[in-house]
C-alpha atoms as a PDB file:
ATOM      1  CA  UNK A   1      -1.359 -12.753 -11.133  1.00  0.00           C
ATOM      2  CA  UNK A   2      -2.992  -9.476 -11.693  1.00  0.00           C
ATOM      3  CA  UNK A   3      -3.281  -6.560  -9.335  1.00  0.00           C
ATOM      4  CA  UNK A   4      -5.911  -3.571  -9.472  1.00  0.00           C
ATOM      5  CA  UNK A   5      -6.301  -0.739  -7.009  1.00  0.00           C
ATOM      6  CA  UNK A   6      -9.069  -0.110  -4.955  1.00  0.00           C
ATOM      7  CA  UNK A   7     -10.117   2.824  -7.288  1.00  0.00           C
ATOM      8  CA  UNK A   8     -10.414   0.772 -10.342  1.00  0.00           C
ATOM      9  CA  UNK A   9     -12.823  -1.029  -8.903  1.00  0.00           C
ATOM     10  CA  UNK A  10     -15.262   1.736  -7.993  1.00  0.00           C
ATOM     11  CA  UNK A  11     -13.724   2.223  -4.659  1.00  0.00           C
ATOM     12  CA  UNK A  12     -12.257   5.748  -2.845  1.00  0.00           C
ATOM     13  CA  UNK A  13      -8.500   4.541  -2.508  1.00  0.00           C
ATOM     14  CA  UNK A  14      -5.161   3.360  -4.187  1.00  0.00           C
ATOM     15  CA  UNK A  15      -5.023   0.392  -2.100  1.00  0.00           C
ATOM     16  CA  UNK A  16      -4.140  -2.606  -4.345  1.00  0.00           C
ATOM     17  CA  UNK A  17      -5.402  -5.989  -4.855  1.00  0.00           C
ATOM     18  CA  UNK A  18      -3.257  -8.908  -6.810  1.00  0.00           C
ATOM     19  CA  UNK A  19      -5.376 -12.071  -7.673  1.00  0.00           C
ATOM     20  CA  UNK A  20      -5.298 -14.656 -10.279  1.00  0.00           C
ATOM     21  CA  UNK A  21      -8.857 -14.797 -11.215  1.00  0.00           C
ATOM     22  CA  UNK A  22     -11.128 -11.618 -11.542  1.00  0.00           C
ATOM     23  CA  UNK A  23     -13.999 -13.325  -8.805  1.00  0.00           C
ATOM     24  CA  UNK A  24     -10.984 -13.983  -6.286  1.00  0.00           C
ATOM     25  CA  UNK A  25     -10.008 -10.142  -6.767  1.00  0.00           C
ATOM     26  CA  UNK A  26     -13.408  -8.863  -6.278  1.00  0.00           C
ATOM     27  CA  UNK A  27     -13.406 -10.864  -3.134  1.00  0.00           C
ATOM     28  CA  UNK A  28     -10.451  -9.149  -1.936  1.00  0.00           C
ATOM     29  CA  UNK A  29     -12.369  -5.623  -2.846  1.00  0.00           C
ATOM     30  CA  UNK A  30     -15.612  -6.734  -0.798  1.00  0.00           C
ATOM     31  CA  UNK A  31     -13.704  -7.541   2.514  1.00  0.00           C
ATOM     32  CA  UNK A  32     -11.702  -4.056   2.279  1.00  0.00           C
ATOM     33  CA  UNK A  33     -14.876  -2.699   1.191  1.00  0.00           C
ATOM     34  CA  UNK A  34     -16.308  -4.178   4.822  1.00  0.00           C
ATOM     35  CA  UNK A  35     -13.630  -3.227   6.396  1.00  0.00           C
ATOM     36  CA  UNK A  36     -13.962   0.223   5.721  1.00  0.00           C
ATOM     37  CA  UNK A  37     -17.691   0.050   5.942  1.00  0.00           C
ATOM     38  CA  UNK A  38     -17.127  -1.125   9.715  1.00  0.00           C
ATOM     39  CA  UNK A  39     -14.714   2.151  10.196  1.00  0.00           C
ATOM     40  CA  UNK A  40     -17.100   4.081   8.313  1.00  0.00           C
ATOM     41  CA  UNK A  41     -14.619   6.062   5.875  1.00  0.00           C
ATOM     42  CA  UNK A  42     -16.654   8.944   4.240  1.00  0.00           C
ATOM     43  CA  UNK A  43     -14.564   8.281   1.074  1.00  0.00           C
ATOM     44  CA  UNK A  44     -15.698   4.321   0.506  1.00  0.00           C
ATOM     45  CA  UNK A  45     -18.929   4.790   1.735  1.00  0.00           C
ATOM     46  CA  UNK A  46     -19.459   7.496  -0.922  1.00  0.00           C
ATOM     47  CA  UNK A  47     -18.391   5.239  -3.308  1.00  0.00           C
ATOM     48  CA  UNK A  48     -20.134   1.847  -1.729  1.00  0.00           C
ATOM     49  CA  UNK A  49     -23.358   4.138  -2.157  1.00  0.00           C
ATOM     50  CA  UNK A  50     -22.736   4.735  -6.323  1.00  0.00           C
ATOM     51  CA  UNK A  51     -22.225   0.624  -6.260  1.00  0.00           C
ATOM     52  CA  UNK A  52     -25.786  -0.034  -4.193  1.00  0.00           C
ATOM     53  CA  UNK A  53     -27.555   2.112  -6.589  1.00  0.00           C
ATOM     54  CA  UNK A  54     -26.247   0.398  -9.654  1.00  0.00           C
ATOM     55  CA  UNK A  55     -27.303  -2.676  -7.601  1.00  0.00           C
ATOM     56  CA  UNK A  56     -31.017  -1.542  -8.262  1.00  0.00           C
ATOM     57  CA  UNK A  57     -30.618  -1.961 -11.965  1.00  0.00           C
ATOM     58  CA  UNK A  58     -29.807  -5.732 -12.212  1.00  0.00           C
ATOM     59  CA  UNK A  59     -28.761  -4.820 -16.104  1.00  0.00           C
ATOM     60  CA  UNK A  60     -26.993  -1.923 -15.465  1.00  0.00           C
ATOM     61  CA  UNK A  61     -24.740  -3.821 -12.312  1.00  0.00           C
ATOM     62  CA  UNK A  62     -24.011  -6.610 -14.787  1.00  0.00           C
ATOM     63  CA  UNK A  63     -22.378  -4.319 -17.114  1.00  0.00           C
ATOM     64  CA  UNK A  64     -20.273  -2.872 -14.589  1.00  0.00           C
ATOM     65  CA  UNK A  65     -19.337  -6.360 -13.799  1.00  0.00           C
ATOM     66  CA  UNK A  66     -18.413  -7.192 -16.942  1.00  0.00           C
ATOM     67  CA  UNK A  67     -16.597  -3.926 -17.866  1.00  0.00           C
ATOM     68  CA  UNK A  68     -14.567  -4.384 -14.718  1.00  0.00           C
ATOM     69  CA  UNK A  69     -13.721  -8.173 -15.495  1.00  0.00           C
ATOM     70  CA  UNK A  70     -12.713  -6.722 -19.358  1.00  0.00           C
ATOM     71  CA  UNK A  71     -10.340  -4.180 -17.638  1.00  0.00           C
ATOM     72  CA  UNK A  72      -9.096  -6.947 -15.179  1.00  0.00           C
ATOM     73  CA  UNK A  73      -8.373  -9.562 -18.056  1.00  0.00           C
ATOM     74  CA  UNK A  74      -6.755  -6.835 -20.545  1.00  0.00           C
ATOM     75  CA  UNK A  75      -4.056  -6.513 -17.666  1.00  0.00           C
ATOM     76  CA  UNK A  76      -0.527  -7.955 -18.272  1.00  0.00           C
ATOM     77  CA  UNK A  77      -0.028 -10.550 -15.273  1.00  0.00           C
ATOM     78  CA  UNK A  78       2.674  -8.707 -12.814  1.00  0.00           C
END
């Protein structure tokens, strides 16, 4: 089990998220994303707007992908 906070992955908060697999913790990230989407917090959606415009670059959102499942895997398991 690994845990990263909200901010490590490209979020606005320290809120963190413990997951054995890198897909099942961006998961977790996406519904808290949602979930702050739906109580529109100024913070995330600042930071849900940086993610939709990498989004546009197919190449450039893969490498964010990637450098974020690099981070996730480099993590000792808690």
């Amino acid at each position: 089990m690994k845990t990263m906070t909200c901010k490590q992955l490209g979020g606005a908060c320290d809120i963190k998220f413990s997951a054995e697999t890198f897909e099942e913790l961006a998961e977790k990230s996406k519904l808290h994303g949602m979930e702050m989407f739906q109580k529109q917090d100024p913070d995330h959606l600042e930071a849900m707007q940086k993610v939709m415009a990498l989004m546009q670059q197919p190449q450039a959102m893969q490498a964010w992908f990637d450098t974020k499942k690099q981070e996730f895997d480099a993590l000792a398991d808690d």
